[in-house]
C-alpha atoms as a PDB file:
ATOM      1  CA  UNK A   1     -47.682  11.636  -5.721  1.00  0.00           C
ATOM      2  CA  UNK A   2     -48.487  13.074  -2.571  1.00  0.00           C
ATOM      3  CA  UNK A   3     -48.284  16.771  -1.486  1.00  0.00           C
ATOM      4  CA  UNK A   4     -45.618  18.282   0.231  1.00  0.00           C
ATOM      5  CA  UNK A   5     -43.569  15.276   0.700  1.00  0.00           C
ATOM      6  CA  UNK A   6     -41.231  15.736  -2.092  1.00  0.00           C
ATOM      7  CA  UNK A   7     -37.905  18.116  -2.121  1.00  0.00           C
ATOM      8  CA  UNK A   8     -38.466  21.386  -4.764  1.00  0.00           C
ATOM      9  CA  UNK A   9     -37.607  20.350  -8.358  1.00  0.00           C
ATOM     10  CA  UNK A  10     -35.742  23.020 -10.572  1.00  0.00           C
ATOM     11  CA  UNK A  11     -35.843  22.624 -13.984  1.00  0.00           C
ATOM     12  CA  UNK A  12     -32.960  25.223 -14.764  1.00  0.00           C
ATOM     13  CA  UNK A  13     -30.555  24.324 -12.519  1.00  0.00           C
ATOM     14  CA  UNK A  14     -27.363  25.944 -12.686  1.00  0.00           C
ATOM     15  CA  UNK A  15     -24.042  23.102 -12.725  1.00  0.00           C
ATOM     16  CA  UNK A  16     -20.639  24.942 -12.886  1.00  0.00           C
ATOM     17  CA  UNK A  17     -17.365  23.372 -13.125  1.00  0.00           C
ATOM     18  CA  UNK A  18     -13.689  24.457 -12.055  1.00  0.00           C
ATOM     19  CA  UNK A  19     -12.792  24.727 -15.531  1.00  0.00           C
ATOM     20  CA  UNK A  20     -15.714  27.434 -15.721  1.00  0.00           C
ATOM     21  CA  UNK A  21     -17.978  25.171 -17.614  1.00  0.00           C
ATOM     22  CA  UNK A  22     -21.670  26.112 -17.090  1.00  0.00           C
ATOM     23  CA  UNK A  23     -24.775  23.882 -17.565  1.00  0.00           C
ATOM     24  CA  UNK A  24     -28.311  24.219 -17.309  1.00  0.00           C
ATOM     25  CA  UNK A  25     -30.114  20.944 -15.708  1.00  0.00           C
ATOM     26  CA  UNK A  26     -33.643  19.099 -13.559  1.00  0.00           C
ATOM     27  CA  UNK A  27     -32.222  18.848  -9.978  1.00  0.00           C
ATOM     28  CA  UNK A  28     -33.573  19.425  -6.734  1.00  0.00           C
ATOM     29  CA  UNK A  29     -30.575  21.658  -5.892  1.00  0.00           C
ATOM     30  CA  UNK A  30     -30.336  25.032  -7.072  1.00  0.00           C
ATOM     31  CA  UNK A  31     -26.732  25.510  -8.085  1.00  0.00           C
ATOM     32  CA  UNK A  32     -24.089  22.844  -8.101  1.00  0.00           C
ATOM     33  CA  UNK A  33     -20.333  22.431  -8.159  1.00  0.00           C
ATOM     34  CA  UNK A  34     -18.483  20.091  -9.434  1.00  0.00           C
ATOM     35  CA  UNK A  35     -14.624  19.907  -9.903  1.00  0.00           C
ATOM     36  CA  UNK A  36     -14.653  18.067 -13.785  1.00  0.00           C
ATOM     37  CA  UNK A  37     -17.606  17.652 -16.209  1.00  0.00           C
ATOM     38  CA  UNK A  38     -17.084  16.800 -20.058  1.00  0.00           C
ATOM     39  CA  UNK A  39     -15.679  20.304 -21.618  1.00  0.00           C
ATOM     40  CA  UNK A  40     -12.199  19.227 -19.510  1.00  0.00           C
ATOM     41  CA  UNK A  41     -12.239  15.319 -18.888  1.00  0.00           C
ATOM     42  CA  UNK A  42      -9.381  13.942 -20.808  1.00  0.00           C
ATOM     43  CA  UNK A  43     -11.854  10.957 -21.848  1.00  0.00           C
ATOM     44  CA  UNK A  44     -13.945  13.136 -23.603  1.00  0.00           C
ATOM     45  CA  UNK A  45     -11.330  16.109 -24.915  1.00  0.00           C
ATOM     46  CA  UNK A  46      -9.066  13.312 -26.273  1.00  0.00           C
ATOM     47  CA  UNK A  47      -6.118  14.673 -23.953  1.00  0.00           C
ATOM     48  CA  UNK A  48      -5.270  11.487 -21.462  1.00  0.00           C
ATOM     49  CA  UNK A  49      -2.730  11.062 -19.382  1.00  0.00           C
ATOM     50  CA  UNK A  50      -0.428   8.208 -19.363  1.00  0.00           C
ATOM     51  CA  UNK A  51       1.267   7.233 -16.046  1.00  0.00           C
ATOM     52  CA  UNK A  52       4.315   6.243 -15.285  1.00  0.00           C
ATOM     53  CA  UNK A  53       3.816   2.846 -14.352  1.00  0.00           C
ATOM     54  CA  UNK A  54       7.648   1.723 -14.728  1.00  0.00           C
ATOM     55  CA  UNK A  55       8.360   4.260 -11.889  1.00  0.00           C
ATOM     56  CA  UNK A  56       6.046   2.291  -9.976  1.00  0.00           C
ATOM     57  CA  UNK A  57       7.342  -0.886 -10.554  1.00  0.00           C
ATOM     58  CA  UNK A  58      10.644   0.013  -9.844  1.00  0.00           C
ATOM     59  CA  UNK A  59       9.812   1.449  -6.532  1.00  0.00           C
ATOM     60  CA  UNK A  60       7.822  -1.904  -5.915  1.00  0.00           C
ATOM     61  CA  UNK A  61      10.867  -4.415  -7.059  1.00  0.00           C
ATOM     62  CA  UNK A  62      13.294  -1.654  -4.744  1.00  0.00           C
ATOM     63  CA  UNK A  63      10.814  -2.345  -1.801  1.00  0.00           C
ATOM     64  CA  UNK A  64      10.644  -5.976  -2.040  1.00  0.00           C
ATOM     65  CA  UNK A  65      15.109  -6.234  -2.478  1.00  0.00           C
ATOM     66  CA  UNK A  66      14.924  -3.801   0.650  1.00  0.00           C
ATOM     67  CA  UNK A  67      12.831  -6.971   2.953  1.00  0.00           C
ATOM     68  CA  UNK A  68      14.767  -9.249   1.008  1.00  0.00           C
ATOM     69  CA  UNK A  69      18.113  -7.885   2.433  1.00  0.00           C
ATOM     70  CA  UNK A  70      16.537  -6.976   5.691  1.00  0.00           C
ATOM     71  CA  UNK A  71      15.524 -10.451   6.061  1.00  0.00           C
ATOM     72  CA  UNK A  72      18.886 -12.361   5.375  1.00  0.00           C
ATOM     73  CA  UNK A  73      20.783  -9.451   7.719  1.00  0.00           C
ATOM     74  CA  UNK A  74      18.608 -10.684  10.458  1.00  0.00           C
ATOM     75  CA  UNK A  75      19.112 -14.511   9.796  1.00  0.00           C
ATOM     76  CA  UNK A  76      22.741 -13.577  10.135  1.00  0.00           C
ATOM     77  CA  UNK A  77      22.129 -12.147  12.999  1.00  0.00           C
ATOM     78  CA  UNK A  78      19.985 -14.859  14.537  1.00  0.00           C
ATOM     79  CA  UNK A  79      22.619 -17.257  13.663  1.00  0.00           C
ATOM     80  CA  UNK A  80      25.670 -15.143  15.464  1.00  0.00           C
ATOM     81  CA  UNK A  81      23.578 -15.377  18.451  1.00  0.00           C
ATOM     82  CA  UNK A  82      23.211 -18.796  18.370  1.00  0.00           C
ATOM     83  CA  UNK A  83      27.046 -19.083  18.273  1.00  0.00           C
ATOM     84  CA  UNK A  84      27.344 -16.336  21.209  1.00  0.00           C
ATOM     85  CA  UNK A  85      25.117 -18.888  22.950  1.00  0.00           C
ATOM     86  CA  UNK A  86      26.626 -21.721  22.397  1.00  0.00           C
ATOM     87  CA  UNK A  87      30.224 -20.606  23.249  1.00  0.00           C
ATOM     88  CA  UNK A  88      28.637 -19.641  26.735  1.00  0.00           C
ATOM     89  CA  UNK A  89      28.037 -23.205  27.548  1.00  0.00           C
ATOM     90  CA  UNK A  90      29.941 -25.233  29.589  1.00  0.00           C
ATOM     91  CA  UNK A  91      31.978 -28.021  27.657  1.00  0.00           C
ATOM     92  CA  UNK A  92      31.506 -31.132  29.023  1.00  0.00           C
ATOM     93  CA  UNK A  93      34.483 -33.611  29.029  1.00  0.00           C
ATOM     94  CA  UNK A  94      33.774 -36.672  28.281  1.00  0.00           C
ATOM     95  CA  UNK A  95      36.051 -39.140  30.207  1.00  0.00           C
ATOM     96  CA  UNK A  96      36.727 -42.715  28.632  1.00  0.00           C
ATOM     97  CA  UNK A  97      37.762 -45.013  30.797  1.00  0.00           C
ATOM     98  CA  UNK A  98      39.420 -48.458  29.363  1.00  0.00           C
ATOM     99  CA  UNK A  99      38.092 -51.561  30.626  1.00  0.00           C
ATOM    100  CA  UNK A 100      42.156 -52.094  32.237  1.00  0.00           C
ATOM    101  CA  UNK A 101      41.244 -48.690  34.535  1.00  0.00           C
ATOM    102  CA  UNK A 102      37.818 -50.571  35.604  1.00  0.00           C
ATOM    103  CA  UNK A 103      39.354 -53.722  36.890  1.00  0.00           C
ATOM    104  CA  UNK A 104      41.437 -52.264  39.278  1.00  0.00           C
END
């Protein structure tokens, strides 16, 4: 290795969790912080957390009957436009003439 190209190792490096964990490790930082180590990760202390995926589902299957109902109201409305529209237009009569009116 060459000289004075590498960082400063410490061999007793002080890590501290937020659960007030301390450990004693190589790193080339001095003191370190860190917010969950294995004295209070539920995968390690047996203490996990289940979530409440049903709530989520629920909201999801709420969101999607929400555009669902959203998207027939504004079919509905398309469609009463289309009427608005259509009752705007002229009628045009059609006049039938009989072949009797033609020949005089």
């Amino acid at each position: 290795m060459k000289d004075g190209i590498h960082p400063k190792y410490y061999s007793k490096a002080k890590i501290s969790c937020a659960c007030g964990a301390e450990f004693s490790v190589g790193s080339t930082c001095e003191k370190i912080q860190v917010e969950i180590c294995s004295q209070c990760h539920p995968l390690f202390t047996g203490k996990e957390k289940l979530l409440d995926i049903a709530g989520r589902v629920d909201k999801f299957r709420e969101r999607v009957a929400a555009a669902k109902k959203f998207s027939q109201v504004e079919k509905l409305k398309g469609e009463d436009v289309e009427r608005e529209e259509q009752k705007k237009k002229p009628v045009k009569k059609l006049v039938i003439k009989d072949a009797k009116d033609k020949a005089k």
